[in-house]
C-alpha atoms as a PDB file:
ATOM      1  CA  UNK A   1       0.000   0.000   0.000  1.00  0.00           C
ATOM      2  CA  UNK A   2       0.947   3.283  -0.359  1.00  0.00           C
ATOM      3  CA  UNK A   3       0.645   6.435   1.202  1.00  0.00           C
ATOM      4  CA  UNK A   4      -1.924   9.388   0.012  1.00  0.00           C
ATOM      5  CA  UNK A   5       0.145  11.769  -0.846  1.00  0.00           C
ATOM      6  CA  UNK A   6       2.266   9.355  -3.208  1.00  0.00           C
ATOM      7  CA  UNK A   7      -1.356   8.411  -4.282  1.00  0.00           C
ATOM      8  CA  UNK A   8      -2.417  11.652  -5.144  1.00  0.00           C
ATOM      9  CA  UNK A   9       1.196  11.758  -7.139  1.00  0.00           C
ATOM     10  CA  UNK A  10       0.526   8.910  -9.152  1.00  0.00           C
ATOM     11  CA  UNK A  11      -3.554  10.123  -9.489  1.00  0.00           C
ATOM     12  CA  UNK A  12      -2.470  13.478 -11.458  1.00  0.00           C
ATOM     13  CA  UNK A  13       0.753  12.335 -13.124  1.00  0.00           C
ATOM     14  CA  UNK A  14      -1.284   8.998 -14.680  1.00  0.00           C
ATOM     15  CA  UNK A  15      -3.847  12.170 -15.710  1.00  0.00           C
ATOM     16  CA  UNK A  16      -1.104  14.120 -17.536  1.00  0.00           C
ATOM     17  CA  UNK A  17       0.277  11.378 -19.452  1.00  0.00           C
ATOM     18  CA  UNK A  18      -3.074  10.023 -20.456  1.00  0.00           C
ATOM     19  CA  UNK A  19      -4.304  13.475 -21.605  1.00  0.00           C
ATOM     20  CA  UNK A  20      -0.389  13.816 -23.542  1.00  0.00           C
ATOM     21  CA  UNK A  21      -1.247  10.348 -25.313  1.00  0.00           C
ATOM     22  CA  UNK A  22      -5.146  10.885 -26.012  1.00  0.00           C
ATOM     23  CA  UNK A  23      -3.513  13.947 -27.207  1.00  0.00           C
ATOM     24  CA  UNK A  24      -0.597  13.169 -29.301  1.00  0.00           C
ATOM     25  CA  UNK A  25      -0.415   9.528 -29.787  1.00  0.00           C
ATOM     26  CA  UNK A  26      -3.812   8.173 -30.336  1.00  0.00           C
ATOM     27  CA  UNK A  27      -5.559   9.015 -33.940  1.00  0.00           C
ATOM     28  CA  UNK A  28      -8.668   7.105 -33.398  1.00  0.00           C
ATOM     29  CA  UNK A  29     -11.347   9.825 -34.722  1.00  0.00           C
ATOM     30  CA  UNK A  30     -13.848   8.140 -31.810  1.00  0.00           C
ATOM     31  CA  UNK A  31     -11.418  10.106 -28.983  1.00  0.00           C
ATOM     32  CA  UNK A  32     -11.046  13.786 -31.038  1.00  0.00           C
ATOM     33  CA  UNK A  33     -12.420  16.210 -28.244  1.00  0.00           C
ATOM     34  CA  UNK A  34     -11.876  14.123 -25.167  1.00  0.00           C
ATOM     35  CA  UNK A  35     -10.222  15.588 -21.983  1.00  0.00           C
ATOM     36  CA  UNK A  36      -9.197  13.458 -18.898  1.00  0.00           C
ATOM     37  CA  UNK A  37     -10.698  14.857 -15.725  1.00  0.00           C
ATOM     38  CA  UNK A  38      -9.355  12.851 -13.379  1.00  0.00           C
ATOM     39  CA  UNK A  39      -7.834   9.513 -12.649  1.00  0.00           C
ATOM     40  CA  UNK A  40      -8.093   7.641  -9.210  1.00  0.00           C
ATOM     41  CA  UNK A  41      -5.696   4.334  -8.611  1.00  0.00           C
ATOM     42  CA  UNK A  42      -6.466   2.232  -5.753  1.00  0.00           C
ATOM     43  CA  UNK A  43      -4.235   1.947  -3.075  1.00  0.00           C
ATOM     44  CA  UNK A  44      -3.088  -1.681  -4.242  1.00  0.00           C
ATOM     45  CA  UNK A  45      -2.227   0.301  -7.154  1.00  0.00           C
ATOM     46  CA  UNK A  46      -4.369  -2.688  -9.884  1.00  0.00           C
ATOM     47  CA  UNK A  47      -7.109  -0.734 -10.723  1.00  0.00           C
ATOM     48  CA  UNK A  48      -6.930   2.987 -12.064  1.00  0.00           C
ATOM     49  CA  UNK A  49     -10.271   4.689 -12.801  1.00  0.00           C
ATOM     50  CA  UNK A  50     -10.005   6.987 -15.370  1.00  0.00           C
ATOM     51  CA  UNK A  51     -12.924   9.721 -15.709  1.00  0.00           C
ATOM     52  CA  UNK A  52     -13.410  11.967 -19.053  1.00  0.00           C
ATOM     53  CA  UNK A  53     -16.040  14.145 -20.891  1.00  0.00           C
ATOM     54  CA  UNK A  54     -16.334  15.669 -23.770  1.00  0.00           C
ATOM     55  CA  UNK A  55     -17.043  19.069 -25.626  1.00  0.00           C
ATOM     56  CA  UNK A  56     -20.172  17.317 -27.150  1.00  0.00           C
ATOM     57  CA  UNK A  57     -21.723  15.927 -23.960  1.00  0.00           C
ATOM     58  CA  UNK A  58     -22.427  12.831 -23.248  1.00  0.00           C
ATOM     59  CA  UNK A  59     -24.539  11.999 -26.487  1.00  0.00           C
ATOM     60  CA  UNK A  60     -21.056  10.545 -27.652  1.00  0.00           C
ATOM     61  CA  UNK A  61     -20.177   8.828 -24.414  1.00  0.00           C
ATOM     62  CA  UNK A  62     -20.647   5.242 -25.650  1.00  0.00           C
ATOM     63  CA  UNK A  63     -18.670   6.134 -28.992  1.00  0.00           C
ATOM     64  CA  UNK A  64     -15.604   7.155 -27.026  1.00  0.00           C
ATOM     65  CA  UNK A  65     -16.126   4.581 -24.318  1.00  0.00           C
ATOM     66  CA  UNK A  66     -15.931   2.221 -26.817  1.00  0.00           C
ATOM     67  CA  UNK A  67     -12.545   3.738 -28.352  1.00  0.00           C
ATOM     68  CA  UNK A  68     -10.689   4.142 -25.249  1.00  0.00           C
ATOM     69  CA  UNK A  69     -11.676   0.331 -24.232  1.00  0.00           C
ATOM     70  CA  UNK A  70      -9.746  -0.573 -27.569  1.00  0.00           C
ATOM     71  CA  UNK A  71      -7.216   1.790 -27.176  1.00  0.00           C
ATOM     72  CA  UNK A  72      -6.655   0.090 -23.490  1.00  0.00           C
ATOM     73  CA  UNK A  73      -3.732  -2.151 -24.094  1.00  0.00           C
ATOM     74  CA  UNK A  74      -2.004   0.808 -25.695  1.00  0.00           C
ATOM     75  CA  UNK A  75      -2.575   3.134 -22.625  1.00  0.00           C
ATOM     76  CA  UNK A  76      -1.685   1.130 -20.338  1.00  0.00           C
ATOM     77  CA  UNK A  77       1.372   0.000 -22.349  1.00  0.00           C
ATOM     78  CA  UNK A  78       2.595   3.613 -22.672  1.00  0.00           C
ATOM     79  CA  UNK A  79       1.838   4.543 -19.335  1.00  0.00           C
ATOM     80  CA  UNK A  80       4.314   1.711 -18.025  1.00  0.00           C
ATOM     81  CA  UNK A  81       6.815   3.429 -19.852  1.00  0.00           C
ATOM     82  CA  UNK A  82       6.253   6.635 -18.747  1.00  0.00           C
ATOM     83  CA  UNK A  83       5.008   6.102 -15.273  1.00  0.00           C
ATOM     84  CA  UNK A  84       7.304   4.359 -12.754  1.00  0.00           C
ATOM     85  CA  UNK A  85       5.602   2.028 -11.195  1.00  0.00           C
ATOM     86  CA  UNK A  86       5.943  -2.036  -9.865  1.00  0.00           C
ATOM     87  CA  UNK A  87       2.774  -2.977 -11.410  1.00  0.00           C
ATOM     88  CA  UNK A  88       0.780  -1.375 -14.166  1.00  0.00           C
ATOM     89  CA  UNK A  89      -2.454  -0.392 -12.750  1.00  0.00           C
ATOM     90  CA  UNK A  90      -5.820  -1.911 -14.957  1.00  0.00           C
ATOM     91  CA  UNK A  91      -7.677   0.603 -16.467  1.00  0.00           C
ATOM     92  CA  UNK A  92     -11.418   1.274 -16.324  1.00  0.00           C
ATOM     93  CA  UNK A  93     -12.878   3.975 -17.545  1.00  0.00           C
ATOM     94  CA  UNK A  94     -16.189   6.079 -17.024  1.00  0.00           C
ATOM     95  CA  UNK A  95     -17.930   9.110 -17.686  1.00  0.00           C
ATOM     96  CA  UNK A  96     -17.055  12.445 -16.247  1.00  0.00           C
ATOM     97  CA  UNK A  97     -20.740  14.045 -16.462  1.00  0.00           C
ATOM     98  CA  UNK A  98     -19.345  17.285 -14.397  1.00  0.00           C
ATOM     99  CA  UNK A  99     -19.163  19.283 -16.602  1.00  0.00           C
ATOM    100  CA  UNK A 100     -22.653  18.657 -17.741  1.00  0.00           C
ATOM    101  CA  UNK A 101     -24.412  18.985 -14.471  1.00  0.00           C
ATOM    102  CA  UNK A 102     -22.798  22.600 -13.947  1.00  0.00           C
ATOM    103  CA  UNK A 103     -23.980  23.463 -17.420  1.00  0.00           C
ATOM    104  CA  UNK A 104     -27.496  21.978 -16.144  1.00  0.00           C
ATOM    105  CA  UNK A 105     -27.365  23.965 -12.980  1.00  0.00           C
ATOM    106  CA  UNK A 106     -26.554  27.268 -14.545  1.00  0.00           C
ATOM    107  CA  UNK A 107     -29.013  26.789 -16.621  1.00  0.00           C
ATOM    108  CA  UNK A 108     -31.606  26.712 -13.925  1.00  0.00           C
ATOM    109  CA  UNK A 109     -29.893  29.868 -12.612  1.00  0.00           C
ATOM    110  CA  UNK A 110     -30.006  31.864 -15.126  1.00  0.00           C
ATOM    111  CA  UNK A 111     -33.905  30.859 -15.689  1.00  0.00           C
ATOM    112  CA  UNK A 112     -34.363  31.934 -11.975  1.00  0.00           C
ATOM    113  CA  UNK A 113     -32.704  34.878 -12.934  1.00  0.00           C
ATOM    114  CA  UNK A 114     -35.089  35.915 -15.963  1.00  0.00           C
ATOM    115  CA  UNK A 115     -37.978  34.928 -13.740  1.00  0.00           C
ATOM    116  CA  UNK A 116     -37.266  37.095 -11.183  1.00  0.00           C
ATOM    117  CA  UNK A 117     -36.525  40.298 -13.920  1.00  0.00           C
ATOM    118  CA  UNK A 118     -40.205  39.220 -14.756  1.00  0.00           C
ATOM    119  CA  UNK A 119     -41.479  39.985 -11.290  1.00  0.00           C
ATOM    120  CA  UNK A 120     -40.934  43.808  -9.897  1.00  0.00           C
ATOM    121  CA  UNK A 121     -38.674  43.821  -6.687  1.00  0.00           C
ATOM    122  CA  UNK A 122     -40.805  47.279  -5.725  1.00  0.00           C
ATOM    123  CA  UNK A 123     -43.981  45.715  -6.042  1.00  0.00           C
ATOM    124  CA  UNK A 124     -43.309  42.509  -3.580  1.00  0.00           C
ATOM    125  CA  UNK A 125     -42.090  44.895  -1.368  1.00  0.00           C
ATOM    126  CA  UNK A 126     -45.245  47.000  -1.017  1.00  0.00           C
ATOM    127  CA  UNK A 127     -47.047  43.700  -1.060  1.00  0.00           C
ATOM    128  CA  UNK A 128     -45.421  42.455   2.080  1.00  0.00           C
ATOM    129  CA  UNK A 129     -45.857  46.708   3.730  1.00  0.00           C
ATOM    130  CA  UNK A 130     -49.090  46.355   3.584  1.00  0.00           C
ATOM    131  CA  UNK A 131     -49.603  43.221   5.189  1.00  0.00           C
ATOM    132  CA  UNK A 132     -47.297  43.680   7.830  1.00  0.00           C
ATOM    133  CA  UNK A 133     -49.283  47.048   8.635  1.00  0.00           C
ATOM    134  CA  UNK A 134     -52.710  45.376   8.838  1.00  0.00           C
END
């Protein structure tokens, strides 16, 4: 086992060289406009789960799942080389939907926003005057 802060080491440095491959080394058209969000090992260091999204959304999640799953052997492969470790860590990898759920709650925000706009400040205030006067 290791220790967290070695973890957390290995968690963003497996992140940077995946994103550097996906990047530079991988021309499947099925990963164009993918970006690693975050990769967590376990602390046995055999399992690595590796999140990422996409500009698109998710509507291409199974598309790109289904190219990084072939592109797997390669990965993990490369990252051996470029990652010193005893063991290569097995890779599994998942949707990041983040990124989506911000856009989702902004969303919602700004429609609070324009619904409020709708609705004169002033006027609730007098409403709530004159009831607290009677």
């Amino acid at each position: 086992m290791v220790s967290k802060t070695r973890l957390q080491r290995i968690n963003e440095r497996m992140r940077e060289e995946l994103s550097e491959l996906l990047l530079k080394e991988i021309a499947d058209p099925r990963l164009v406009g993918i970006s690693i969000t975050d990769v967590k090992v376990d602390r046995e260091i055999t399992v690595a789960n590796v999140y990422y999204s996409a500009l698109e959304g998710s509507e291409r999640a199974k598309e790109i799942q289904a190219g990084l799953e072939h592109a797997q052997g390669f990965l993990r492969h490369a990252l051996t080389e470029r990652v010193d470790l005893r063991t290569s860590p097995r890779l599994r990898f998942h949707w990041d939907p983040t990124f989506e759920r911000a856009d989702r709650i902004e969303k919602l925000f700004l429609t609070l926003k324009s619904e409020q706009k709708e609705i004169d400040p002033v006027e609730l205030l007098t409403e709530e005057d004159t009831e607290e006067d009677e």
